[in-house]
Protein backbone atom coordinates (compact mmCIF):
# COMPACT_ATOMS: atom_id res chain seq x y z
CA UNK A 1 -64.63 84.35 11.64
CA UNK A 2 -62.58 81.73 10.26
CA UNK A 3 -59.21 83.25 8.69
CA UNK A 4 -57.56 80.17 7.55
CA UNK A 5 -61.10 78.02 6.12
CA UNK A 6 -62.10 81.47 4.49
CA UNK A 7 -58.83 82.24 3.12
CA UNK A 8 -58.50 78.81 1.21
CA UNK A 9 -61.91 79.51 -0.11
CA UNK A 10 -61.15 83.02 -1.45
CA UNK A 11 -57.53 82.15 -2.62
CA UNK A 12 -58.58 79.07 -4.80
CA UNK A 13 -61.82 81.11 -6.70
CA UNK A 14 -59.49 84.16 -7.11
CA UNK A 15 -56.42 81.72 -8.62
CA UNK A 16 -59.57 79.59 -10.09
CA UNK A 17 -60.37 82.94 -11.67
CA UNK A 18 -57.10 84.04 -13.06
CA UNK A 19 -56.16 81.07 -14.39
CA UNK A 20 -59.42 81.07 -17.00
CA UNK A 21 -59.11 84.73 -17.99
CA UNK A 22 -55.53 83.84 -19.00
CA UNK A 23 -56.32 80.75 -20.84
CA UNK A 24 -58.93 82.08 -23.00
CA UNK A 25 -56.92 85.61 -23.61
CA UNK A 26 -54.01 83.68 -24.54
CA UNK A 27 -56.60 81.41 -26.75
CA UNK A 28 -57.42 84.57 -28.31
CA UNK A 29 -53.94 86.25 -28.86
CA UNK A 30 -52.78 82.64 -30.61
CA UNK A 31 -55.44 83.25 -33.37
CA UNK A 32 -54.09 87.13 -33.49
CA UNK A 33 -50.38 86.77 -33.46
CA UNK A 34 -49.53 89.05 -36.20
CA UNK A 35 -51.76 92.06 -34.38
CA UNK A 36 -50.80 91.31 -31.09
CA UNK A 37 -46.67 91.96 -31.88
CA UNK A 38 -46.06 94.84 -30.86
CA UNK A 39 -47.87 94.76 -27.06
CA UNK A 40 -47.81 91.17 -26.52
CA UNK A 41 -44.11 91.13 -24.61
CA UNK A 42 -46.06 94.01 -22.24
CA UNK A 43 -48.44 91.56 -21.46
CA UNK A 44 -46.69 88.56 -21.49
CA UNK A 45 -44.42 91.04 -18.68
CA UNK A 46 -47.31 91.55 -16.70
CA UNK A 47 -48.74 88.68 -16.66
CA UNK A 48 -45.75 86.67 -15.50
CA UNK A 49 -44.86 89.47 -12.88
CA UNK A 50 -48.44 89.20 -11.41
CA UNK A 51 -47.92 85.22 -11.05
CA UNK A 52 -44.96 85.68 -8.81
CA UNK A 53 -47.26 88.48 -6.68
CA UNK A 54 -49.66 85.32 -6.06
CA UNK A 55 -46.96 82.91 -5.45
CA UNK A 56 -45.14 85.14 -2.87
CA UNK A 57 -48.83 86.26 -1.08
CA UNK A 58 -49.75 82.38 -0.69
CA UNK A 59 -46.14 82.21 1.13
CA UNK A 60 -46.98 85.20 3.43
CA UNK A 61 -44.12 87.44 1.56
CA UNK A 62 -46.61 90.40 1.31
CA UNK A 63 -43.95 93.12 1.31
CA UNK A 64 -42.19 91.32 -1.53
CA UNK A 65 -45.01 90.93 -3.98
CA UNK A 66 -46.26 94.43 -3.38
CA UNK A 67 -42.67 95.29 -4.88
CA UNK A 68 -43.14 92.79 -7.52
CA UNK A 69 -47.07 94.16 -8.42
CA UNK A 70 -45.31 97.79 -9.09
CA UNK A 71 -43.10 96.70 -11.62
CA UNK A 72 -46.26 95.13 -13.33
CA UNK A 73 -48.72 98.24 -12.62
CA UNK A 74 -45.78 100.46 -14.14
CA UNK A 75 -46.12 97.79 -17.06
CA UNK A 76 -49.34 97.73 -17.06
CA UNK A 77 -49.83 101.58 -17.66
CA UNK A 78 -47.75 101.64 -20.28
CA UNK A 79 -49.91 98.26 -21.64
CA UNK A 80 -52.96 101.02 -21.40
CA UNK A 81 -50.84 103.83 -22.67
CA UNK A 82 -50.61 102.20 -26.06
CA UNK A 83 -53.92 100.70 -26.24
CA UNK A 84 -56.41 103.70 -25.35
CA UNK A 85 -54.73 105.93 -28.00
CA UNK A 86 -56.38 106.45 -30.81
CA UNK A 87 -55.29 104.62 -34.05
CA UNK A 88 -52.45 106.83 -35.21
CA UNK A 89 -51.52 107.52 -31.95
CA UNK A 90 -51.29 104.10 -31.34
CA UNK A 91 -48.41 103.58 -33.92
CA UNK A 92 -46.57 106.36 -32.40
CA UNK A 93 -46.25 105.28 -28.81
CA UNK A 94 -45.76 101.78 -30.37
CA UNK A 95 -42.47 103.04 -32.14
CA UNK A 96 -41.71 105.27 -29.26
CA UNK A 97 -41.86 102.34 -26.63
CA UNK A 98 -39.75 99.89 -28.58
CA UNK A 99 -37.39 102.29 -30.70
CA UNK A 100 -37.24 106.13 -28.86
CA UNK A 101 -37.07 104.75 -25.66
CA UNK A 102 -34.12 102.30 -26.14
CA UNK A 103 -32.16 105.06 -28.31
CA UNK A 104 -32.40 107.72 -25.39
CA UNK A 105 -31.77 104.62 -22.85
CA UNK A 106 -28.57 103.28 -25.00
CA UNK A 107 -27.08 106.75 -24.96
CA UNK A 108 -27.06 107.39 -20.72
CA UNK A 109 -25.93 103.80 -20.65
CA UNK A 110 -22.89 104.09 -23.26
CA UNK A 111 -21.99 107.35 -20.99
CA UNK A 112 -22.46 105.76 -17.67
CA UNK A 113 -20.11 102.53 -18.62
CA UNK A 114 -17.54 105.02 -20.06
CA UNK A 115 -17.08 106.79 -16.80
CA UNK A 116 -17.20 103.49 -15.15
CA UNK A 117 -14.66 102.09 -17.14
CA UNK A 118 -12.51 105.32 -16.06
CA UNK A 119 -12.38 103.82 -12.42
CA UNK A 120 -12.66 100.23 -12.91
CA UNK A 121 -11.30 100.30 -16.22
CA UNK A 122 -8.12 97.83 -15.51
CA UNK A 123 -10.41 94.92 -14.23
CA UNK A 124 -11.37 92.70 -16.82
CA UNK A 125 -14.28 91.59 -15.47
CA UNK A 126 -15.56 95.13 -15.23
CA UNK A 127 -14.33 95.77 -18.81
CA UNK A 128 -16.10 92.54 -20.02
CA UNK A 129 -19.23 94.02 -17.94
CA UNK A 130 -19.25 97.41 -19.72
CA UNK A 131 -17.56 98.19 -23.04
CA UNK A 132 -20.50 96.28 -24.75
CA UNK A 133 -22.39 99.07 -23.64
CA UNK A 134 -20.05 101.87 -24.98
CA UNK A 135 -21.43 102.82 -28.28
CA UNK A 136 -19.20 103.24 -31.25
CA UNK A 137 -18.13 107.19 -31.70
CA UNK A 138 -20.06 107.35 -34.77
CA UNK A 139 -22.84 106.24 -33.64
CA UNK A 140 -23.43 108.20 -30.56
CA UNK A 141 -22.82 110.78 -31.96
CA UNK A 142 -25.93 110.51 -34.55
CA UNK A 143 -28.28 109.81 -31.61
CA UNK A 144 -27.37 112.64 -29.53
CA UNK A 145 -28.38 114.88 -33.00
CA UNK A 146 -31.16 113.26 -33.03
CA UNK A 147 -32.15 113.20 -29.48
CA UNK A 148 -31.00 116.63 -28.11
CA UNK A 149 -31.12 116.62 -24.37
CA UNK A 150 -34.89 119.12 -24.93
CA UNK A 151 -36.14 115.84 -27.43
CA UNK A 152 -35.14 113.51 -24.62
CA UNK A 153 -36.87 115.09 -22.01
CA UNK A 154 -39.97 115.25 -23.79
CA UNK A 155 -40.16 111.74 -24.55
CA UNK A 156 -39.24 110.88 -21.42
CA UNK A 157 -41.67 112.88 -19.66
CA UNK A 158 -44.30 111.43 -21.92
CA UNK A 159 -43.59 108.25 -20.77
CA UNK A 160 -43.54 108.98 -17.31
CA UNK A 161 -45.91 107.11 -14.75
CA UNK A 162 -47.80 110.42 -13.63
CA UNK A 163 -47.75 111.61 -17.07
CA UNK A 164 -49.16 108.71 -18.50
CA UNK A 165 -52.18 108.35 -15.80
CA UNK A 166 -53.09 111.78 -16.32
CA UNK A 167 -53.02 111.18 -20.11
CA UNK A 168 -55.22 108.15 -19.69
CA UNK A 169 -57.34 109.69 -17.13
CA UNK A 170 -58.25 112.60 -19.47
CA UNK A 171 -58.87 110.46 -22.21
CA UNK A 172 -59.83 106.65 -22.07
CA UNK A 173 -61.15 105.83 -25.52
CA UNK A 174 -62.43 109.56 -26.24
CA UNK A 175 -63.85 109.51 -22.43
CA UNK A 176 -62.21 110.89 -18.90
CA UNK A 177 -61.55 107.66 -16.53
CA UNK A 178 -60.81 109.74 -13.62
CA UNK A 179 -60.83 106.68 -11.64
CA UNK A 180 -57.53 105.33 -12.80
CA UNK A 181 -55.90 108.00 -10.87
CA UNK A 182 -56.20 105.60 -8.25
CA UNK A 183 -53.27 103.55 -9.23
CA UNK A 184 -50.77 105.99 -8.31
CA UNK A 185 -51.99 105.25 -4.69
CA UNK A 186 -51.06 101.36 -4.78
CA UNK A 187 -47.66 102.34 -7.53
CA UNK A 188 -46.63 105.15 -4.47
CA UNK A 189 -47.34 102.92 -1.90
CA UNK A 190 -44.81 99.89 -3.40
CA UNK A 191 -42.43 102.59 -4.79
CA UNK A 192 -41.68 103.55 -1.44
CA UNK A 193 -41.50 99.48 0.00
CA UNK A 194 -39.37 98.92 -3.30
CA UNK A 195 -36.91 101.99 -2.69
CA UNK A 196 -36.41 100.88 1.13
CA UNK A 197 -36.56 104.74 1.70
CA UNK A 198 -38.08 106.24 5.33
CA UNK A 199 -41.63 106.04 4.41
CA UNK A 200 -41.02 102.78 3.26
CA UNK A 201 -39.35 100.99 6.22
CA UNK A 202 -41.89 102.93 8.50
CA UNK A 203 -44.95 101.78 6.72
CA UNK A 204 -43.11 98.00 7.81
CA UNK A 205 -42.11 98.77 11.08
CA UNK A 206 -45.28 99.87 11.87
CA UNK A 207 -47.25 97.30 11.00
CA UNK A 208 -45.03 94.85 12.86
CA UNK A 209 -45.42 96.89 16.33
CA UNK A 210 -49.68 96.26 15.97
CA UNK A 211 -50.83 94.05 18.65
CA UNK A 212 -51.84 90.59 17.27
CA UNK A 213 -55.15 90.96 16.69
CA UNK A 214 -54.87 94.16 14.90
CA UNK A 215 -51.61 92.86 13.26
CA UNK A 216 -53.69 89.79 11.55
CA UNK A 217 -56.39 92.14 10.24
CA UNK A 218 -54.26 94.30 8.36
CA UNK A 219 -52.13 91.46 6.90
CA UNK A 220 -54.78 89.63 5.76
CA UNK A 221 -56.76 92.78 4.22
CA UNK A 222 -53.36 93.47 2.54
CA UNK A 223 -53.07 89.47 1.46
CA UNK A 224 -56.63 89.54 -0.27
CA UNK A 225 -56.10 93.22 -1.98
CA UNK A 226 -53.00 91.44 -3.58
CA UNK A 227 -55.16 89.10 -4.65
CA UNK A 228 -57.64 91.24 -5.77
CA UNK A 229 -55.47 93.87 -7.62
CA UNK A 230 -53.99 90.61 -9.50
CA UNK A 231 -57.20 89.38 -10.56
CA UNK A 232 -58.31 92.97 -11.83
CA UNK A 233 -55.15 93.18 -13.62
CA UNK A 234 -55.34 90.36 -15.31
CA UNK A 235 -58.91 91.00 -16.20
CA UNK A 236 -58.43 94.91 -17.18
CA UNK A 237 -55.74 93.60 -19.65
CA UNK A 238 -57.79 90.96 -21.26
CA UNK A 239 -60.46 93.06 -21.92
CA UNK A 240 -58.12 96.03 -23.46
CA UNK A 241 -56.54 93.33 -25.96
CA UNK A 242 -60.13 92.96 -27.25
CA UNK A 243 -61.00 96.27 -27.82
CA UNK A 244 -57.18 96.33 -29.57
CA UNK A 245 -58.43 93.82 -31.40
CA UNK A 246 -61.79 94.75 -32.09
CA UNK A 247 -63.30 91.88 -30.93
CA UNK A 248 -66.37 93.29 -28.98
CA UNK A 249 -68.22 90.16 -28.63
CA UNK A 250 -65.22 88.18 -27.16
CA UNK A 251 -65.49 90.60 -23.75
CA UNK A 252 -68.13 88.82 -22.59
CA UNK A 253 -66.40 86.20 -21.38
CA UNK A 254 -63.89 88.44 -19.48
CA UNK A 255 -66.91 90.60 -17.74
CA UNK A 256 -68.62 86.95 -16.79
CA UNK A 257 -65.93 85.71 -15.28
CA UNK A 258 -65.32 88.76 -13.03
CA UNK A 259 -68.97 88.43 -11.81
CA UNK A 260 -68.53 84.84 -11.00
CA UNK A 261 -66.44 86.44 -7.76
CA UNK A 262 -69.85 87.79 -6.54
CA UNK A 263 -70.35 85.43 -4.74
CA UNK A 264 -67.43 85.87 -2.22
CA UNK A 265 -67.70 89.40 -2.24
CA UNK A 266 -69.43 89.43 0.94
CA UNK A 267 -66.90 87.44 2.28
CA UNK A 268 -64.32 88.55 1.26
CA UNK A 269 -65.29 92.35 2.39
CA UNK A 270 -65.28 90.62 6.31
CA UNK A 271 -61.59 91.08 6.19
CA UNK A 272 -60.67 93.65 3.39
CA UNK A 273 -59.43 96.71 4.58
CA UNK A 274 -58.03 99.70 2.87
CA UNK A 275 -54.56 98.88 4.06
CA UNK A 276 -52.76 102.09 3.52
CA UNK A 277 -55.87 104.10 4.40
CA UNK A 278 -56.01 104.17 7.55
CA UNK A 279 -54.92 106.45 10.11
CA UNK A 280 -51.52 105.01 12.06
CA UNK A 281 -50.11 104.62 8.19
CA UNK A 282 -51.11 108.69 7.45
CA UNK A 283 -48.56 109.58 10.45
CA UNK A 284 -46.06 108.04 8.06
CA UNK A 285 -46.77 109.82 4.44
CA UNK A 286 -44.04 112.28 3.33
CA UNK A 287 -44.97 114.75 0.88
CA UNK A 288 -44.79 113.85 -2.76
């Protein structure tokens, strides 16, 4: 096998790839602007985050984009979140995402900058840094009416990433979609890479001891599932913007250019491993 002339093939039809799903969705969203409001920032989010995952695998960073790619597959849940509801449920996640959610969020930080302001409240720079946060009395105190410490809990919980994969899984469009569980393998797996934490640093360290040869197998299964889970990203979210959309016959395009990867399949599946699968990383799993 040739790493290096295989890996320039695979990288350029995988970026070769990307780059036309995202043209033609974004070709798309341009003649929908006024539908696409309230969930384009999500994917505009995601969609940025996953081109700094490709930048930092083509420099060999792999540890840093797989910390990157959570923040955009916690995005990108709560892209499907919205979308697979049904109409009316739609609008309420909608409101809760951009309205609930930053009410809730603007009350713990207006109490978190008052009781730093109690210790660091005679530097100006840290007074500069949090009484814009501080809400007005007033004010606060008609959010925490509204948003009893029971109301925020719900909402939060609701919004939470296991929450909201079960909630997909059990219904996708008025169907189960059991298989999205999977994501809260890969959204673990960087969650503990992300939060440094013993798992995390372990899963690192261990990789590093691997003798060459088994060190360059992993790495580059792990470069071309970055890839991979980029491309399939990209792709998942195109296609859910046309059913938002309701523009059936426009998927087409998305589903063709996903088969146009056949062709390297083959290849690509003579290095692709299941990275965290296998059995030195299970010595390293802490219970969830």
């Amino acid at each position: 096998m040739s790493w290096e002339k295989d890996k320039d093939e695979i990288t350029q039809r995988y970026f070769q790839a990307i780059n036309e799903n995202n043209l033609q969705l974004f070709g798309i969203i341009k003649e929908n602007l006024s539908e696409m409001k309230p969930i384009l920032p999500l994917i505009e989010f995601v969609l940025s985050r996953l081109e700094t995952v490709t930048t930092l695998v083509l420099d060999n960073r792999i540890w840093d984009a797989e910390i990157i790619l959570r923040s955009a597959l916690e995005t990108f849940t709560k892209f499907l979140f919205i979308t697979t509801a049904d109409k009316e449920e739609q609008n309420v996640r909608i409101n809760e995402y951009w309205n609930s959610l930053a009410e809730i969020s603007s009350i713990k930080q207006s109490s978190q900058a008052k009781r730093n302001l109690e210790h660091f409240g005679d530097s100006e720079i840290h007074r500069l840094a949090y009484l814009p946060m501080v809400l007005p009395e007033e004010e606060e105190a008609e959010l925490r009416k509204k948003w009893t410490k029971a109301e925020r809990r719900k909402v939060e919980q609701k919004w939470s990433f296991t929450e909201m994969i079960l909630s997909i899984s059990k219904n996708y469009r008025g169907k189960p979609f059991e298989m999205i569980v999977a994501l809260t393998h890969s959204y673990r797996m960087s969650s503990h890479v992300m939060h440094g934490d013993e798992t995390g640093i372990s899963i690192i360290n261990e990789r590093e001891s691997r003798s060459q040869a088994d060190y360059e197998i992993a790495t580059n299964g792990h470069y071309l599932r970055l890839l991979s889970d980029s491309f399939i990203y990209c792709a998942f979210i195109a296609i859910e913007t046309m059913d938002f959309l309701n523009l059936e016959e426009n998927k087409k395009f998305f589903f063709d250019n996903e088969k146009s990867l056949e062709d390297i399949n083959e290849l690509v599946q003579k290095y692709h491993g299941k990275v965290f699968e296998d059995p030195d990383y299970d010595k390293y799993k802490t219970k969830e």
